[in-house]
N, C-alpha and C. Protein backbone atom coordinates (compact mmCIF):
# COMPACT_ATOMS: atom_id res chain seq x y z
N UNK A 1 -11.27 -28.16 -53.42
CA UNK A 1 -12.30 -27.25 -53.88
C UNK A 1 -13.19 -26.86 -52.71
N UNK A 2 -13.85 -25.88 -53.14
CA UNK A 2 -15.05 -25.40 -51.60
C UNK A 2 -16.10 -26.27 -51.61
N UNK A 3 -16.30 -27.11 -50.62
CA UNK A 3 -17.37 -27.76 -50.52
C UNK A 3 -17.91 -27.33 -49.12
N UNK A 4 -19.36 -27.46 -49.58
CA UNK A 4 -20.66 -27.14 -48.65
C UNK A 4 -20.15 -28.09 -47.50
N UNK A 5 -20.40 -27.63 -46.32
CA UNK A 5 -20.70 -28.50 -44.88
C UNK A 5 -19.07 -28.98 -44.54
N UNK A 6 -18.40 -28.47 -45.31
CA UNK A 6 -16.36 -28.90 -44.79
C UNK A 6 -15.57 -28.11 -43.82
N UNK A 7 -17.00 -26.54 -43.55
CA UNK A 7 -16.05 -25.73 -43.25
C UNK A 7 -14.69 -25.32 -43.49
N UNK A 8 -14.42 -23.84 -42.33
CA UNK A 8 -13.38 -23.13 -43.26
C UNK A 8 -12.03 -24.05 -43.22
N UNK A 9 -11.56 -24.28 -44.41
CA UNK A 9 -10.35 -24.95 -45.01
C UNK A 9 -9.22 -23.64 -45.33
N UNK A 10 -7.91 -23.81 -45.57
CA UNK A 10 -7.29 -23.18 -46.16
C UNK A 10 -6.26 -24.08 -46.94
N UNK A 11 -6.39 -22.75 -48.05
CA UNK A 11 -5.51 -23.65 -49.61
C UNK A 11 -4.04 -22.81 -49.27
N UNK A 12 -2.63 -23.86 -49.46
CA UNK A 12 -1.60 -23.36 -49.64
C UNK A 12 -1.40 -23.10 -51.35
N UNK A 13 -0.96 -21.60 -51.48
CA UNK A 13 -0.70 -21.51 -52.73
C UNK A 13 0.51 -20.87 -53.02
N UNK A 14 1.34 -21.51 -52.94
CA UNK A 14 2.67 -21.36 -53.33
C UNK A 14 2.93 -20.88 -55.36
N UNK A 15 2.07 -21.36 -55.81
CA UNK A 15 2.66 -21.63 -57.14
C UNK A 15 3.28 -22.66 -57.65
N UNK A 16 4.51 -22.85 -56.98
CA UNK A 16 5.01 -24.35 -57.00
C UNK A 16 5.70 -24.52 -56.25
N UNK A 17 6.22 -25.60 -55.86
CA UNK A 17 6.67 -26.13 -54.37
C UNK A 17 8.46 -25.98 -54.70
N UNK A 18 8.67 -24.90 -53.96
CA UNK A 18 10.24 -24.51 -54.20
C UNK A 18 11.07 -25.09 -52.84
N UNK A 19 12.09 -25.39 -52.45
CA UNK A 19 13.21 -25.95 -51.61
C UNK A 19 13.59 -24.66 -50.94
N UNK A 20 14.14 -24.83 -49.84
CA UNK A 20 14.88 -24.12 -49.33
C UNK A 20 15.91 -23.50 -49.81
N UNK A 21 16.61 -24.48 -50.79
CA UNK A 21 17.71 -24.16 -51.68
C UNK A 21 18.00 -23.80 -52.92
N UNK A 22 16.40 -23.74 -53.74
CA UNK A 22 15.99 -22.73 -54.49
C UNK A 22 15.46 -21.71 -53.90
N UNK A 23 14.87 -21.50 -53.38
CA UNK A 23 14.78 -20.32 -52.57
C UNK A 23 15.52 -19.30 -52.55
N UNK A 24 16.28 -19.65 -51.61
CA UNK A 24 17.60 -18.89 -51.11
C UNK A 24 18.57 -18.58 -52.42
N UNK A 25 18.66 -19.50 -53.42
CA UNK A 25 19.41 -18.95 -54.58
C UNK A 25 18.50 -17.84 -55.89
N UNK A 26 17.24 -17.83 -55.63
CA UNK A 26 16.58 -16.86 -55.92
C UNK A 26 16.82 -15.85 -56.12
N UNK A 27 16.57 -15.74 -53.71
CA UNK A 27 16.94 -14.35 -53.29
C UNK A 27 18.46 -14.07 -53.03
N UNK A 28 19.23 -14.75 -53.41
CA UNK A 28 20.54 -14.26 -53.49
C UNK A 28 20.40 -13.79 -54.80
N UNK A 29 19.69 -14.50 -56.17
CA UNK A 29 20.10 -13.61 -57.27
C UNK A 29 19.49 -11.85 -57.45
N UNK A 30 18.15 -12.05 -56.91
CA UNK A 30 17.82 -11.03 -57.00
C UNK A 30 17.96 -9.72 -55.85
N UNK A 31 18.95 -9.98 -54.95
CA UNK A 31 18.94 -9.11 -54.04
C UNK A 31 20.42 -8.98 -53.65
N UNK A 32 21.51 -10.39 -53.67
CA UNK A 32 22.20 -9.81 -53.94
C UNK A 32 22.73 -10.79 -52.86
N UNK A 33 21.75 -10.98 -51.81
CA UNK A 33 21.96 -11.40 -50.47
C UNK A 33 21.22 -12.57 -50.21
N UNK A 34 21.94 -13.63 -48.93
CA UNK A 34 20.83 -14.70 -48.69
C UNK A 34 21.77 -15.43 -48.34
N UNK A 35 21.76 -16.60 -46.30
CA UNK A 35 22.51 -17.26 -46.13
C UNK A 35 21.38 -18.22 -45.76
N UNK A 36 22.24 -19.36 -45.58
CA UNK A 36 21.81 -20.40 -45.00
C UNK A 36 21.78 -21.01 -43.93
N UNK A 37 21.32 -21.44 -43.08
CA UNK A 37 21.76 -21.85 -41.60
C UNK A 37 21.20 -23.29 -42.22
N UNK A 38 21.99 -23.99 -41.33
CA UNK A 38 21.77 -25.26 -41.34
C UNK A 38 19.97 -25.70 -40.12
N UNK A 39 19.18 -26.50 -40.40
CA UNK A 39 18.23 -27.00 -40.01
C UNK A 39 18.28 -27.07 -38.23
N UNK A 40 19.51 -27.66 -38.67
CA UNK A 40 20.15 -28.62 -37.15
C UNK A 40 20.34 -27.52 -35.87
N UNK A 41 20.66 -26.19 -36.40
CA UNK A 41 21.26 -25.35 -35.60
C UNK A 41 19.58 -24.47 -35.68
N UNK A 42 18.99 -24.07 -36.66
CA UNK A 42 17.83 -23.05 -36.16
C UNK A 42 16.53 -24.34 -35.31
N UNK A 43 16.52 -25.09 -35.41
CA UNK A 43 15.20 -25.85 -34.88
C UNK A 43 15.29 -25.73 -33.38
N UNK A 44 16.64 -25.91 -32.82
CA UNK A 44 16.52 -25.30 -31.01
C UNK A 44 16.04 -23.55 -31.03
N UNK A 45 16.20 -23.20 -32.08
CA UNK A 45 16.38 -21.71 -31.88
C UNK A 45 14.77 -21.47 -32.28
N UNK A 46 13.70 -22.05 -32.62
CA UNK A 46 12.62 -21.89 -33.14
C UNK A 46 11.99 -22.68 -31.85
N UNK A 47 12.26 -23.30 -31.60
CA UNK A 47 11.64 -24.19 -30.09
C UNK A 47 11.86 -23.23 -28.99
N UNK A 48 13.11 -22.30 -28.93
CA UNK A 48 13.38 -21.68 -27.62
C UNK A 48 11.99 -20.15 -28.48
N UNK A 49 12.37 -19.67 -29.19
CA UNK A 49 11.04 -18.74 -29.94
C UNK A 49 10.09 -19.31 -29.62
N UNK A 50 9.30 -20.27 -29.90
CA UNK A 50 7.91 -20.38 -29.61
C UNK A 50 7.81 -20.52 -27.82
N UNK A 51 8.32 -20.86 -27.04
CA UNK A 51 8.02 -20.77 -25.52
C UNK A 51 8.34 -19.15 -24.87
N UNK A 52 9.20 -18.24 -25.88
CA UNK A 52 9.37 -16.91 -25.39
C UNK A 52 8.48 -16.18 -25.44
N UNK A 53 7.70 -16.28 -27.45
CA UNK A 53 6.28 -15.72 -27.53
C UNK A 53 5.06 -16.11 -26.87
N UNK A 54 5.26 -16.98 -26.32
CA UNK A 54 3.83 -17.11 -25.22
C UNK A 54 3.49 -16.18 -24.26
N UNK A 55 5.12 -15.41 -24.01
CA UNK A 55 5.55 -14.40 -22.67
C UNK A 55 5.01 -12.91 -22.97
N UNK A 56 5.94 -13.12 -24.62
CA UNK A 56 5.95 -11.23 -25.11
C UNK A 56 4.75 -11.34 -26.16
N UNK A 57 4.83 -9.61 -25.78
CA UNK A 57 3.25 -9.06 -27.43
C UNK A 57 3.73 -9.20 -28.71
N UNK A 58 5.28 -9.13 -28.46
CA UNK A 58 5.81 -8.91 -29.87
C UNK A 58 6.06 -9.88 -30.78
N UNK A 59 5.24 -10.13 -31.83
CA UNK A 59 6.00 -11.51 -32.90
C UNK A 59 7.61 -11.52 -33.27
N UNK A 60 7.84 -12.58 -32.67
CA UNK A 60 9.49 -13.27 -33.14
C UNK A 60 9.30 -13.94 -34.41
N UNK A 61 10.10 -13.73 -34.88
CA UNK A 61 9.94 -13.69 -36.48
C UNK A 61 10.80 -15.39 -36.88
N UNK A 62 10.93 -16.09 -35.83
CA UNK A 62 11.05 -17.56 -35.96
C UNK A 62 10.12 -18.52 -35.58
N UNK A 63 9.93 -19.54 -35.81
CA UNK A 63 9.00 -20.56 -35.65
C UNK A 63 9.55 -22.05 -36.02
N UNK A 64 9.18 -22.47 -34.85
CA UNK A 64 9.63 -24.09 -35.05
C UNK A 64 9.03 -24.78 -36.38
N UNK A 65 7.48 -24.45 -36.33
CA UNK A 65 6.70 -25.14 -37.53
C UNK A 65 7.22 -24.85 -39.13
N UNK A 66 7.62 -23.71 -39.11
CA UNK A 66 8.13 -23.14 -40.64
C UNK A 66 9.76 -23.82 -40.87
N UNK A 67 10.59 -23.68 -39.55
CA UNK A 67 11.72 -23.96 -39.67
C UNK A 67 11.70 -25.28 -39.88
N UNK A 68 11.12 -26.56 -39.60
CA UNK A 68 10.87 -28.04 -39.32
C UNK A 68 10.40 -28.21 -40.92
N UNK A 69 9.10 -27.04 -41.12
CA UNK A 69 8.50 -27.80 -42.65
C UNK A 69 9.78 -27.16 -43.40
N UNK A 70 10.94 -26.57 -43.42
CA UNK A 70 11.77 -26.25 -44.27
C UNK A 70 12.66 -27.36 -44.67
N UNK A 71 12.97 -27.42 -42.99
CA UNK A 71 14.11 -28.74 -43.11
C UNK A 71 13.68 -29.91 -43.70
N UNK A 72 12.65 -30.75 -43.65
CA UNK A 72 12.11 -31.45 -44.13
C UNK A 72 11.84 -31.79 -45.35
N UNK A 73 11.80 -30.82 -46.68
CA UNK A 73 12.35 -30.83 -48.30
C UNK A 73 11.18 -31.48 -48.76
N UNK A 74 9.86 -31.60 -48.53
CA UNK A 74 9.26 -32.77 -49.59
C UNK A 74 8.44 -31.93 -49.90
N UNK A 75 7.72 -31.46 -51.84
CA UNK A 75 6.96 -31.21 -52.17
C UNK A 75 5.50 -31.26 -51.50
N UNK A 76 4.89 -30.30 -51.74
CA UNK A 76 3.40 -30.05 -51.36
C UNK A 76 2.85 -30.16 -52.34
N UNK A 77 1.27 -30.93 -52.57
CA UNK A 77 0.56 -30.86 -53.45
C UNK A 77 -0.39 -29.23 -53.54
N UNK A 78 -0.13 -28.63 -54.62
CA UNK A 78 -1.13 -27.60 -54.69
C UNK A 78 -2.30 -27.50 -55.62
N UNK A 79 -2.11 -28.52 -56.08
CA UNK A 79 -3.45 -29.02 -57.29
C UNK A 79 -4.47 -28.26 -57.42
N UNK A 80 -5.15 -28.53 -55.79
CA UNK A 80 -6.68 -27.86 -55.31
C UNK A 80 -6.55 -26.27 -55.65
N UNK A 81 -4.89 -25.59 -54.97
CA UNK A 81 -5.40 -24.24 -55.19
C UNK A 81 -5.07 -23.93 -56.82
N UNK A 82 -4.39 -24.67 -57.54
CA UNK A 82 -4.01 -24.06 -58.61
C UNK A 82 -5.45 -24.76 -59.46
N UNK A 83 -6.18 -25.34 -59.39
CA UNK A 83 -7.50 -25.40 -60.14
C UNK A 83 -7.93 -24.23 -59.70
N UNK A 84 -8.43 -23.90 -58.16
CA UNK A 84 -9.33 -22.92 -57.83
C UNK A 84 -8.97 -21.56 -58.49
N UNK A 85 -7.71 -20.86 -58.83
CA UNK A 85 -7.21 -19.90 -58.89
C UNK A 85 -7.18 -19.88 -60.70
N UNK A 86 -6.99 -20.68 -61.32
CA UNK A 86 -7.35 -20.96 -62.96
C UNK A 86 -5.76 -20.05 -63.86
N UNK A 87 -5.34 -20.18 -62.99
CA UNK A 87 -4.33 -18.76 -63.81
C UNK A 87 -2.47 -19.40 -63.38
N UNK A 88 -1.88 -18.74 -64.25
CA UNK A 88 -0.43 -19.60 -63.75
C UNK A 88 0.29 -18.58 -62.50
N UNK A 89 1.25 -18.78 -61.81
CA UNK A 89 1.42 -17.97 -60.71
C UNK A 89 2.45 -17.21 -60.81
N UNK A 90 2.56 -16.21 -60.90
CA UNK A 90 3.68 -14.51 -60.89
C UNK A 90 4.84 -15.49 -60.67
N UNK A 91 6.07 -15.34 -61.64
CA UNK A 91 7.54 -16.02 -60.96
C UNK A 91 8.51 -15.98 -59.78
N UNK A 92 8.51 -16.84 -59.13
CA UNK A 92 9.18 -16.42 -57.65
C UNK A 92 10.29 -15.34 -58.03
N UNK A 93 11.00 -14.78 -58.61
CA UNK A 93 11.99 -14.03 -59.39
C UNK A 93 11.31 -13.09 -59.12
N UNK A 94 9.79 -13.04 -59.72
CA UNK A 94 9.46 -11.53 -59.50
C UNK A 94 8.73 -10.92 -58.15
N UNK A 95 8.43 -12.15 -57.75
CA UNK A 95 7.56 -12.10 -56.17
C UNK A 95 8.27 -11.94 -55.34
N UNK A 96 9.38 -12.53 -55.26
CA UNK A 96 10.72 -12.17 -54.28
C UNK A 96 11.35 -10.58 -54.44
N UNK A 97 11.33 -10.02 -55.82
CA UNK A 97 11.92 -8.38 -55.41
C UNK A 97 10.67 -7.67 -55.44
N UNK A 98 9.85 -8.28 -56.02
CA UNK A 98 8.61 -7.17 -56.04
C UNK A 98 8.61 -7.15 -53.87
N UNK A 99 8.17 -8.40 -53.62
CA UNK A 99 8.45 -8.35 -51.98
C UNK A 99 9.60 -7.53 -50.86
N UNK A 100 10.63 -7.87 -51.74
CA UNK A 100 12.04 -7.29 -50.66
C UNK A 100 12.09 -5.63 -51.16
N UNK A 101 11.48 -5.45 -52.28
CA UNK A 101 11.76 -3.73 -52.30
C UNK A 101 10.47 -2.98 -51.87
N UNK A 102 9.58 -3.94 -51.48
CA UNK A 102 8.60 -3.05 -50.80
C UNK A 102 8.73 -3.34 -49.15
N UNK A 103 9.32 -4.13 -49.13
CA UNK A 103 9.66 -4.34 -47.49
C UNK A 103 10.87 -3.14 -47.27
N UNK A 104 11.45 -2.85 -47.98
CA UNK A 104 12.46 -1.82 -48.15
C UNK A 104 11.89 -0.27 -48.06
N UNK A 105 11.03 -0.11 -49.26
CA UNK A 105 10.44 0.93 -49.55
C UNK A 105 9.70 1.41 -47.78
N UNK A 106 8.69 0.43 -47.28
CA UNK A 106 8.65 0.97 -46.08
C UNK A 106 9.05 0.50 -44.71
N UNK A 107 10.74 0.44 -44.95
CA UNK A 107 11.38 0.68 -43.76
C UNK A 107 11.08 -0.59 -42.89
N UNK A 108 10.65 -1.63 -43.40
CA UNK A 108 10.42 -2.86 -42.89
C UNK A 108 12.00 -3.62 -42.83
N UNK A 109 12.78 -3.19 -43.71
CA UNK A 109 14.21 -3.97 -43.57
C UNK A 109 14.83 -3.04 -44.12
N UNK A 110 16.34 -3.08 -43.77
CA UNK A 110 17.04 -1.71 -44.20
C UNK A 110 17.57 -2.13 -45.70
N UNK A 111 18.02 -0.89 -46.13
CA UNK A 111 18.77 -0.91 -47.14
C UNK A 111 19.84 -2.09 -47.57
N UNK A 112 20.54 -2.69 -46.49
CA UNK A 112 21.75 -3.53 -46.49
C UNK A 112 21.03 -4.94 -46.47
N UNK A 113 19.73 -4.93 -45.79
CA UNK A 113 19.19 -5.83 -45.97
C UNK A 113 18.42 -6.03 -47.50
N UNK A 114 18.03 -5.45 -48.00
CA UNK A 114 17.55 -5.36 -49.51
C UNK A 114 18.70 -5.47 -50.51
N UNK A 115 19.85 -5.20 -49.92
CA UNK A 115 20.84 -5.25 -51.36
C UNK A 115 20.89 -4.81 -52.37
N UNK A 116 20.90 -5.43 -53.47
CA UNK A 116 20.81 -4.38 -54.78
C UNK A 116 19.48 -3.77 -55.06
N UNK A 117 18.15 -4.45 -54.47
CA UNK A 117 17.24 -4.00 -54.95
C UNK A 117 17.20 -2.48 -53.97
N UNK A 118 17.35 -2.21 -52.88
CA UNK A 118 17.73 -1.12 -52.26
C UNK A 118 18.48 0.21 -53.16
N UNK A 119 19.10 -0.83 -53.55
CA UNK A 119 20.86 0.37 -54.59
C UNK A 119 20.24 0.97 -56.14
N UNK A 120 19.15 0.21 -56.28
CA UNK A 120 18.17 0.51 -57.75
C UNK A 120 19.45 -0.27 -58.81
N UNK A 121 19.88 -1.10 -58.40
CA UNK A 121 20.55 -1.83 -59.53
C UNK A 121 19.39 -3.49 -60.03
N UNK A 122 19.40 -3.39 -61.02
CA UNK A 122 18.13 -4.23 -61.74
C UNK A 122 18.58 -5.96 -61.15
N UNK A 123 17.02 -5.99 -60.53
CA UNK A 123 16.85 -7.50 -60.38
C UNK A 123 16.76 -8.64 -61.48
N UNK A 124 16.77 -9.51 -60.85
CA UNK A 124 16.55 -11.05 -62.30
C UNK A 124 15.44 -10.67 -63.13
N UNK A 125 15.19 -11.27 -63.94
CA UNK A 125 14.54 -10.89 -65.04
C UNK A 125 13.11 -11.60 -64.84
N UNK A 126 12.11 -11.03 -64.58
CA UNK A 126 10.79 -11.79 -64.57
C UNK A 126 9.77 -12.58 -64.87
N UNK A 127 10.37 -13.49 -66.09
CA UNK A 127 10.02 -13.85 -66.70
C UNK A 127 8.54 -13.91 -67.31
N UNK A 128 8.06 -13.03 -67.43
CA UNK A 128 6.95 -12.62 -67.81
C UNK A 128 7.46 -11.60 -69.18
């Protein structure tokens, strides 16, 4: 919760603490698309990324820290933000195409990368 004199904190709010391997079977259902690399093989590749971006302006879109907390599989407590926020959280189902067809929509990832949501063929069902 916000408490006086703790300074600035930040709350992870996931909704709920999903796996790598729900994840990815998500966005394979709703897009159509989605591989896996094994841990073992991206963590040199996120270590050699973070000593390149020290060099260039441009963000590399890998990171040791994200790739490491992936591999690693253990639930996060989100307690704090899901009190603060009082409300239940949009279904990854729908946060995932609502996300990939607006990353689509502006040209942030191509068409082939969006998959069906690109093709206007209907995503998973939103449970809402």
């Amino acid at each position: 919760m916000l408490e006086p004199g703790r300074g600035p904190r930040r709350f992870l709010g996931p909704g709920r603490y999903v796996d790598t391997g729900e994840y990815l079977a998500v966005l394979r259902r709703v897009t159509g698309r989605a591989v896996r690399l094994p841990a073992v093989t991206m963590l040199p590749v996120g270590a050699l990324t973070g000593l390149v971006q020290r060099i260039t302006p441009v963000h590399l879109p890998a990171e040791y820290g994200a790739i490491y907390t992936c591999a690693v599989s253990r639930p996060l407590d989100t307690s704090a933000t899901d009190l603060l926020l009082g409300e239940p959280p949009v279904p990854l189902e729908q946060t995932l195409a609502d996300t990939v067809a607006w990353l689509a929509a502006t040209g942030r990832i191509s068409p082939r990368q969006a998959g069906r949501l690109a093709t206007g063929q209907p995503s998973a069902p939103s449970g809402r």
